[in-house]
N, C-alpha and C. Protein backbone atom coordinates (compact mmCIF):
# COMPACT_ATOMS: atom_id res chain seq x y z
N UNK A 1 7.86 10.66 -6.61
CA UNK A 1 8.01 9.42 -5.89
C UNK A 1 6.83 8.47 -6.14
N UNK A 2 5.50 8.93 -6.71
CA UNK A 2 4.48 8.35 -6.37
C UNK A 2 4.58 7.50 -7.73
N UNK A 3 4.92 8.15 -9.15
CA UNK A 3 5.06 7.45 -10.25
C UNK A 3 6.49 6.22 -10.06
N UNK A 4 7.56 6.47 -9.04
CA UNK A 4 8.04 5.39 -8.70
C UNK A 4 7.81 4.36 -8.04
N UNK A 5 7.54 4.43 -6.96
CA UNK A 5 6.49 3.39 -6.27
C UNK A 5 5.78 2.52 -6.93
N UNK A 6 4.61 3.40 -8.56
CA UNK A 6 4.02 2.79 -8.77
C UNK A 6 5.27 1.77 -10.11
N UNK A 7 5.55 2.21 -10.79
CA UNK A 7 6.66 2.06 -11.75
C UNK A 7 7.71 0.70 -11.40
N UNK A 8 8.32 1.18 -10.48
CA UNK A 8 9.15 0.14 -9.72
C UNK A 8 8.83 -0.53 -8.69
N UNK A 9 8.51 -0.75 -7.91
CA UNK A 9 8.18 -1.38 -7.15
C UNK A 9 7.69 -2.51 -7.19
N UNK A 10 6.87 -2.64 -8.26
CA UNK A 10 6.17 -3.79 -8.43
C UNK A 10 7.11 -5.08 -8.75
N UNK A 11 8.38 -4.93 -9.96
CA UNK A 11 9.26 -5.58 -10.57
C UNK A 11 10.17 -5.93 -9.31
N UNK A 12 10.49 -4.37 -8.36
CA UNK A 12 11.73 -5.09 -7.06
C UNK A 12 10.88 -5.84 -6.06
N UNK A 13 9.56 -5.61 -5.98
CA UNK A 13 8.58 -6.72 -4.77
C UNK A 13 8.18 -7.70 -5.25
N UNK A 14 8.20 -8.04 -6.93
CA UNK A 14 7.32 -9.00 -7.37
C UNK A 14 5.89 -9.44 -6.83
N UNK A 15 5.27 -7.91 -6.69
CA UNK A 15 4.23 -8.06 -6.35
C UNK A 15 3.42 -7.51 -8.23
N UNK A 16 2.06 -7.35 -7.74
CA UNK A 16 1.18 -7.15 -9.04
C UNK A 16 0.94 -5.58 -8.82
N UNK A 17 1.21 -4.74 -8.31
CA UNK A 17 0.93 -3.31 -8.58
C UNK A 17 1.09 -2.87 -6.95
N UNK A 18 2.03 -1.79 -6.81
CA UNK A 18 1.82 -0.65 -5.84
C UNK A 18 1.36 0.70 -5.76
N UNK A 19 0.68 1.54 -4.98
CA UNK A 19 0.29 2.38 -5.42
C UNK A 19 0.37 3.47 -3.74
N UNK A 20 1.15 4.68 -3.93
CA UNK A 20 1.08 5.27 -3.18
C UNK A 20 -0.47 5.91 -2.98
N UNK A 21 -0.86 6.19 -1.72
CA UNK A 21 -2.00 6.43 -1.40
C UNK A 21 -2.17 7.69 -0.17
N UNK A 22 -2.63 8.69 -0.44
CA UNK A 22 -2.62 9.82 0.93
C UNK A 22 -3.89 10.27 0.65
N UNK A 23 -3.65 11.37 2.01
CA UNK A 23 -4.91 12.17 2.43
C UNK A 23 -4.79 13.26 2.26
N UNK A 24 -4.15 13.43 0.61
CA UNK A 24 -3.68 14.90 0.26
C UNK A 24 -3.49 15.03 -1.05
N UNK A 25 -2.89 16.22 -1.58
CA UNK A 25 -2.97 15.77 -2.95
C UNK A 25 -1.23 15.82 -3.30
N UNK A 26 -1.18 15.38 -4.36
CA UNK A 26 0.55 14.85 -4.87
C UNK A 26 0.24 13.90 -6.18
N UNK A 27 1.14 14.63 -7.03
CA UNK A 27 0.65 14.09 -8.40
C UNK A 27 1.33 12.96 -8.69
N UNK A 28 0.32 11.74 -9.24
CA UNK A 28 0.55 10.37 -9.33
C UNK A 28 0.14 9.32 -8.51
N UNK A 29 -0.43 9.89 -7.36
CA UNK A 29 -0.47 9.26 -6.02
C UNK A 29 -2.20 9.35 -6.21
N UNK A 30 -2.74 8.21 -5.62
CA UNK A 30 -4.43 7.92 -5.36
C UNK A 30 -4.70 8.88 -3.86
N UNK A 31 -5.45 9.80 -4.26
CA UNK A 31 -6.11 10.41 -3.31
C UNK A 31 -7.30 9.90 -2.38
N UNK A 32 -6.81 9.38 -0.79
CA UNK A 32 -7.95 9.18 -0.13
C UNK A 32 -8.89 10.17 0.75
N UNK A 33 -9.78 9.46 0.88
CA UNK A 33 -10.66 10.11 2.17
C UNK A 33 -9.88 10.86 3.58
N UNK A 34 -10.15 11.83 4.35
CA UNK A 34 -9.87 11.84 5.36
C UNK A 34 -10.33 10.86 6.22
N UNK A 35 -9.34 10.55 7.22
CA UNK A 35 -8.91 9.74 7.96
C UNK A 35 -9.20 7.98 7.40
N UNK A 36 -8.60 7.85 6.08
CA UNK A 36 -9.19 6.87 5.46
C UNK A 36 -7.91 5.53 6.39
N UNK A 37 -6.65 6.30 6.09
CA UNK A 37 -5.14 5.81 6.66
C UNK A 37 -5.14 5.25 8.06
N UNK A 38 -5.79 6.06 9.08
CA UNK A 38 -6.17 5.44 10.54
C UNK A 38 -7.34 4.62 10.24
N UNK A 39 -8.35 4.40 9.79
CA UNK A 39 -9.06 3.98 9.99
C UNK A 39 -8.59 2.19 9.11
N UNK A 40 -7.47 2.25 7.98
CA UNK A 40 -7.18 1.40 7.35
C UNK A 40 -5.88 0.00 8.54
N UNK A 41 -5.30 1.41 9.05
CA UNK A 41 -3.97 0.86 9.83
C UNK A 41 -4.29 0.79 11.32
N UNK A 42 -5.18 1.65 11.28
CA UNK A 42 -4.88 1.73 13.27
C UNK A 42 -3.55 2.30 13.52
N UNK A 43 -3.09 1.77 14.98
CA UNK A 43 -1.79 2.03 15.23
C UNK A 43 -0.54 1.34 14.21
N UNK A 44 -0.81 0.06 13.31
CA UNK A 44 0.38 -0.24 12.90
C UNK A 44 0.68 0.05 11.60
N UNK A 45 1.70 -0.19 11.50
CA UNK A 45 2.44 -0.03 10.25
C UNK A 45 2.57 -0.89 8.97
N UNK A 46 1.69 -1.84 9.37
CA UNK A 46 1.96 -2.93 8.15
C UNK A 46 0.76 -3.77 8.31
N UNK A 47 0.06 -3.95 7.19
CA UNK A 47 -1.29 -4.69 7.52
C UNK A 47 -1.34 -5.59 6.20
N UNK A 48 -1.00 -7.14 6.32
CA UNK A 48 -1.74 -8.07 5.53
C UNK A 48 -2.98 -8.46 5.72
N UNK A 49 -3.49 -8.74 4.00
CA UNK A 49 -4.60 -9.13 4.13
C UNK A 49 -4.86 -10.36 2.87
N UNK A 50 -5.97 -11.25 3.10
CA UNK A 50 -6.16 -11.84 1.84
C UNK A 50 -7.41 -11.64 1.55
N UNK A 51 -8.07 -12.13 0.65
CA UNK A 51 -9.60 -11.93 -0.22
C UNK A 51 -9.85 -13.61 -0.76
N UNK A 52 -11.26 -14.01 -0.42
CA UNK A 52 -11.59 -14.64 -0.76
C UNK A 52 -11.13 -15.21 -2.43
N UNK A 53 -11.35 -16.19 -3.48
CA UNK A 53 -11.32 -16.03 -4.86
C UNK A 53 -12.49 -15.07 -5.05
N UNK A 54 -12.22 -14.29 -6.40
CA UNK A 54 -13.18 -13.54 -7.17
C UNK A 54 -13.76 -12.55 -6.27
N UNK A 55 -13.28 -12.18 -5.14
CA UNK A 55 -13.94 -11.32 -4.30
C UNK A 55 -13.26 -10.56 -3.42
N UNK A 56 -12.82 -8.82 -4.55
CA UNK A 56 -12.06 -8.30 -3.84
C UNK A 56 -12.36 -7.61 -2.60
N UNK A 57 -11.57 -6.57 -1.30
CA UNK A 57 -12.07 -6.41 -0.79
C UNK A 57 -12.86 -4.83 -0.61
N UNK A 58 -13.62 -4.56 0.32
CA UNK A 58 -14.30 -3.60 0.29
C UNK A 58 -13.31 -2.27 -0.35
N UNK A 59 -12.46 -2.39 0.14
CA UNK A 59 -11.52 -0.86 -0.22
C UNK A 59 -10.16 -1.14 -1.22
N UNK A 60 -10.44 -2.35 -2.35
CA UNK A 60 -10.04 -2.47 -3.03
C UNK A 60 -9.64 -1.08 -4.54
N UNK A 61 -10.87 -0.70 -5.36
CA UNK A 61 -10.98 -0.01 -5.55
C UNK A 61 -10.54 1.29 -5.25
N UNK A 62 -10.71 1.87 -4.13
CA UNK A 62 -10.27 2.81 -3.20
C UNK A 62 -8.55 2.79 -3.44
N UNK A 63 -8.09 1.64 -2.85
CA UNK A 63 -6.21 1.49 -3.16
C UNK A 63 -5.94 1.45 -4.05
N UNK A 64 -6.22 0.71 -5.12
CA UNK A 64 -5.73 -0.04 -5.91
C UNK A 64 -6.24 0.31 -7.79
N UNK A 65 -7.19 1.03 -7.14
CA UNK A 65 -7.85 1.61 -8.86
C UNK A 65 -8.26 0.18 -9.87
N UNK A 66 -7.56 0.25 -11.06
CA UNK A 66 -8.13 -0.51 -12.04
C UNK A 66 -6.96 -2.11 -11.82
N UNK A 67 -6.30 -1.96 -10.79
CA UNK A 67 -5.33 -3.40 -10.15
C UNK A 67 -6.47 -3.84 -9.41
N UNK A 68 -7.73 -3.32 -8.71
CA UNK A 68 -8.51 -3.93 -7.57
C UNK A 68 -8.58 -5.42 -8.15
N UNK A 69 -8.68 -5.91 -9.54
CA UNK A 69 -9.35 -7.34 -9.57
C UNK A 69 -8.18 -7.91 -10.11
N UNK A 70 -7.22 -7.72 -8.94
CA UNK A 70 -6.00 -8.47 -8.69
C UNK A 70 -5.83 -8.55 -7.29
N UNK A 71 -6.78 -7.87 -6.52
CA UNK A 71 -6.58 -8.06 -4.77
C UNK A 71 -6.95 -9.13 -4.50
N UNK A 72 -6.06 -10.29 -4.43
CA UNK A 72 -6.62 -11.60 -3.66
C UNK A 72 -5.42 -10.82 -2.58
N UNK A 73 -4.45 -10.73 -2.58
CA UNK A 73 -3.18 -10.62 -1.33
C UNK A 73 -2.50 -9.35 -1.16
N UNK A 74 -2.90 -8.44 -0.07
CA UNK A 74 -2.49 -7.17 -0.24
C UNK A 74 -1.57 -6.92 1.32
N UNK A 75 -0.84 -5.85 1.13
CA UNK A 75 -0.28 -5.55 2.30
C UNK A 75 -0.01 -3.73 1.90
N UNK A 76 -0.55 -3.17 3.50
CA UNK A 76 -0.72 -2.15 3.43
C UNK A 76 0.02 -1.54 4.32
N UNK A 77 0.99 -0.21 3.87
CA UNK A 77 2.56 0.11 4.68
C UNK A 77 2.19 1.70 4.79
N UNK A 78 2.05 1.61 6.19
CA UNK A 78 2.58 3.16 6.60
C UNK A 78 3.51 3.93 6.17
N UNK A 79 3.40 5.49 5.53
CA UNK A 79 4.82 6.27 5.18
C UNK A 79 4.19 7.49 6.62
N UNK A 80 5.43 6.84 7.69
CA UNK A 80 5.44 7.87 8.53
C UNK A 80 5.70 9.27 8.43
N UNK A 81 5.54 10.21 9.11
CA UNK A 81 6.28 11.30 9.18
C UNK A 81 5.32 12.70 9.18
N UNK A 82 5.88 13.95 9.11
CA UNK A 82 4.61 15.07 8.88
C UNK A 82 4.02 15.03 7.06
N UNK A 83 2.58 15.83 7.44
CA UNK A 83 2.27 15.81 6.57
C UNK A 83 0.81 15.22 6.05
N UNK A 84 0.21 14.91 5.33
CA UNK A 84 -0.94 14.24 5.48
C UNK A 84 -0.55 12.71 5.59
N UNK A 85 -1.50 12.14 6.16
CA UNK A 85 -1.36 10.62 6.34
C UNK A 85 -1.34 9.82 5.39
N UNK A 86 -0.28 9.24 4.87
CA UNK A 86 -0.23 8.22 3.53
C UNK A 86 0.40 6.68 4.10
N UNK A 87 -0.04 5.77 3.10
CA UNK A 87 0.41 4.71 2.80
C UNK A 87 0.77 4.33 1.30
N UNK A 88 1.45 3.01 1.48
CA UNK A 88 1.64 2.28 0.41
C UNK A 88 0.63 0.88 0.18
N UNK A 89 0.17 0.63 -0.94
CA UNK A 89 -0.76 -0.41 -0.74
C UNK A 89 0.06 -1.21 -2.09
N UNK A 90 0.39 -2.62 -1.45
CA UNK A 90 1.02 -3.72 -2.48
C UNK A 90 -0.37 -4.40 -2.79
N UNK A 91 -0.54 -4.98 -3.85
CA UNK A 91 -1.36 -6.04 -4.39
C UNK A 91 -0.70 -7.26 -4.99
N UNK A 92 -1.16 -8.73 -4.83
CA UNK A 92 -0.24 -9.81 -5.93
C UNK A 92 -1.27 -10.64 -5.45
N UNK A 93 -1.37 -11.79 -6.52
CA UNK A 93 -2.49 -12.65 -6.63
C UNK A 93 -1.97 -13.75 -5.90
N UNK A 94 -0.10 -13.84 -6.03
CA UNK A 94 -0.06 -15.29 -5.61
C UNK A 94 0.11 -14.98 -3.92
N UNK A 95 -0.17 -16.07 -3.13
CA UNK A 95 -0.14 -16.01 -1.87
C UNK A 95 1.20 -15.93 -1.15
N UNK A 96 2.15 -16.32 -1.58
CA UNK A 96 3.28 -16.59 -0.85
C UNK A 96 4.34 -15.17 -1.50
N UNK A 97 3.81 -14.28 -2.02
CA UNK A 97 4.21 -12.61 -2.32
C UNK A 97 4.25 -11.64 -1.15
N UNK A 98 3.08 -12.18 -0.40
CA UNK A 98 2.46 -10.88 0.54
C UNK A 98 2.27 -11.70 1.62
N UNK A 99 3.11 -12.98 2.46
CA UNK A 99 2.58 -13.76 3.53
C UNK A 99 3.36 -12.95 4.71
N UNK A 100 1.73 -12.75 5.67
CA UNK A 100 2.39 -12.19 6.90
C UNK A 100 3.00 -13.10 7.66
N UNK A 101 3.23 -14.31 7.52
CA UNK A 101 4.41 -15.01 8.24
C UNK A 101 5.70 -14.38 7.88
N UNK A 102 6.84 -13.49 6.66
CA UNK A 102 7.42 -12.99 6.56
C UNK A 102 7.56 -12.35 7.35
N UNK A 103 7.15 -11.49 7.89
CA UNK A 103 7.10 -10.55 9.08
C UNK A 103 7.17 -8.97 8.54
N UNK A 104 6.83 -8.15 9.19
CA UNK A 104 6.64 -6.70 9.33
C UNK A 104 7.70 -5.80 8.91
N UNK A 105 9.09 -6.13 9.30
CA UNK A 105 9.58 -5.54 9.45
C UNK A 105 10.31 -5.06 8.23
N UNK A 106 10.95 -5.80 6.98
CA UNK A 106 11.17 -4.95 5.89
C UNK A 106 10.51 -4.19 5.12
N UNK A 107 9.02 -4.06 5.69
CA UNK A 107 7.72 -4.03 4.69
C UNK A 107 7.39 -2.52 5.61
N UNK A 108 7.93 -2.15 6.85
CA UNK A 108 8.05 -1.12 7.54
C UNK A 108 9.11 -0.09 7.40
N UNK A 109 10.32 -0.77 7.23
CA UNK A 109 11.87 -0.21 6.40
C UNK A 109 11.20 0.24 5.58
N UNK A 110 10.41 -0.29 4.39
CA UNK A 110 10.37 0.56 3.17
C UNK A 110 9.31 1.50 3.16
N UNK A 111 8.14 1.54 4.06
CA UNK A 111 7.70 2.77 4.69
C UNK A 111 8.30 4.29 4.96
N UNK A 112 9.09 3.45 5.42
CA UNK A 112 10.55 4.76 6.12
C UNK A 112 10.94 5.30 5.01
N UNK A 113 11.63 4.48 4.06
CA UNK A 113 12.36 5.09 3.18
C UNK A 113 11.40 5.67 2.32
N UNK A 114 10.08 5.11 1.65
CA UNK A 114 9.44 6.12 1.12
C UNK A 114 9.20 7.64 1.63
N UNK A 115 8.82 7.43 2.93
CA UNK A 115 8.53 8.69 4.07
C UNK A 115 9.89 9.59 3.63
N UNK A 116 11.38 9.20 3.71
CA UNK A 116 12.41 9.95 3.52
C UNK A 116 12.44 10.39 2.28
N UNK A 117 12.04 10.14 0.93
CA UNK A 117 11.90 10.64 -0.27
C UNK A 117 11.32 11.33 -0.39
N UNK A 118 10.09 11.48 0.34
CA UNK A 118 9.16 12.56 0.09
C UNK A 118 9.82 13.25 1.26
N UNK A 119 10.44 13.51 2.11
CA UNK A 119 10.51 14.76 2.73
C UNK A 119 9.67 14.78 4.02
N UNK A 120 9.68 13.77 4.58
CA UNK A 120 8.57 13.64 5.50
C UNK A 120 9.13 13.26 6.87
């Protein structure tokens, strides 16, 4: 799932790179820190963000690997369920890709459905 995410996703979001992200291991997927996921999300499920020009953000790198110096506009999606704590992290340069005026909620759907692929 994790080589899909990264594979597809990008072309059906028209975003610039996705990248599954946990607190475990699973091949294809960026391995984080413990408790990197709470400390990224808190309680919610969907977190936009933007970046200054030329200045990605602190945990760019961390998500996003060798896409970090494409993080001007990111949004970061909970995959609920058991298991170690993962997300999805979108990246895209242009602004109106990743605007949290869209709202939460399809960007939480596809949380879910990742969560259901993996078994979670």
């Amino acid at each position: 799932i994790a080589d899909c995410v990264a594979a597809e996703m990008p072309a059906l979001l028209a975003v610039d790179a996705a990248t599954l992200c946990l607190e475990g291991e699973l091949p294809g997927a960026r391995r984080l820190p413990a408790g990197s996921v709470a400390r990224l999300l808190g309680q919610r499920t969907a977190l936009f963000r933007a970046y200054p020009a030329k200045e990605a953000g602190p945990d760019a790198l961390l998500l996003h690997g060798e896409a970090a110096q494409l993080a001007r506009h990111e949004a970061l999606l909970l995959v609920p369920g058991e298991g170690p704590p993962a997300l999805v992290a979108l990246v895209a340069r242009d602004p109106g890709v990743l605007d949290a005026a869209q709202g939460t909620g399809a960007l939480t759907f596809l949380g879910r459905a990742i969560a259901a692929a993996l078994g979670r």
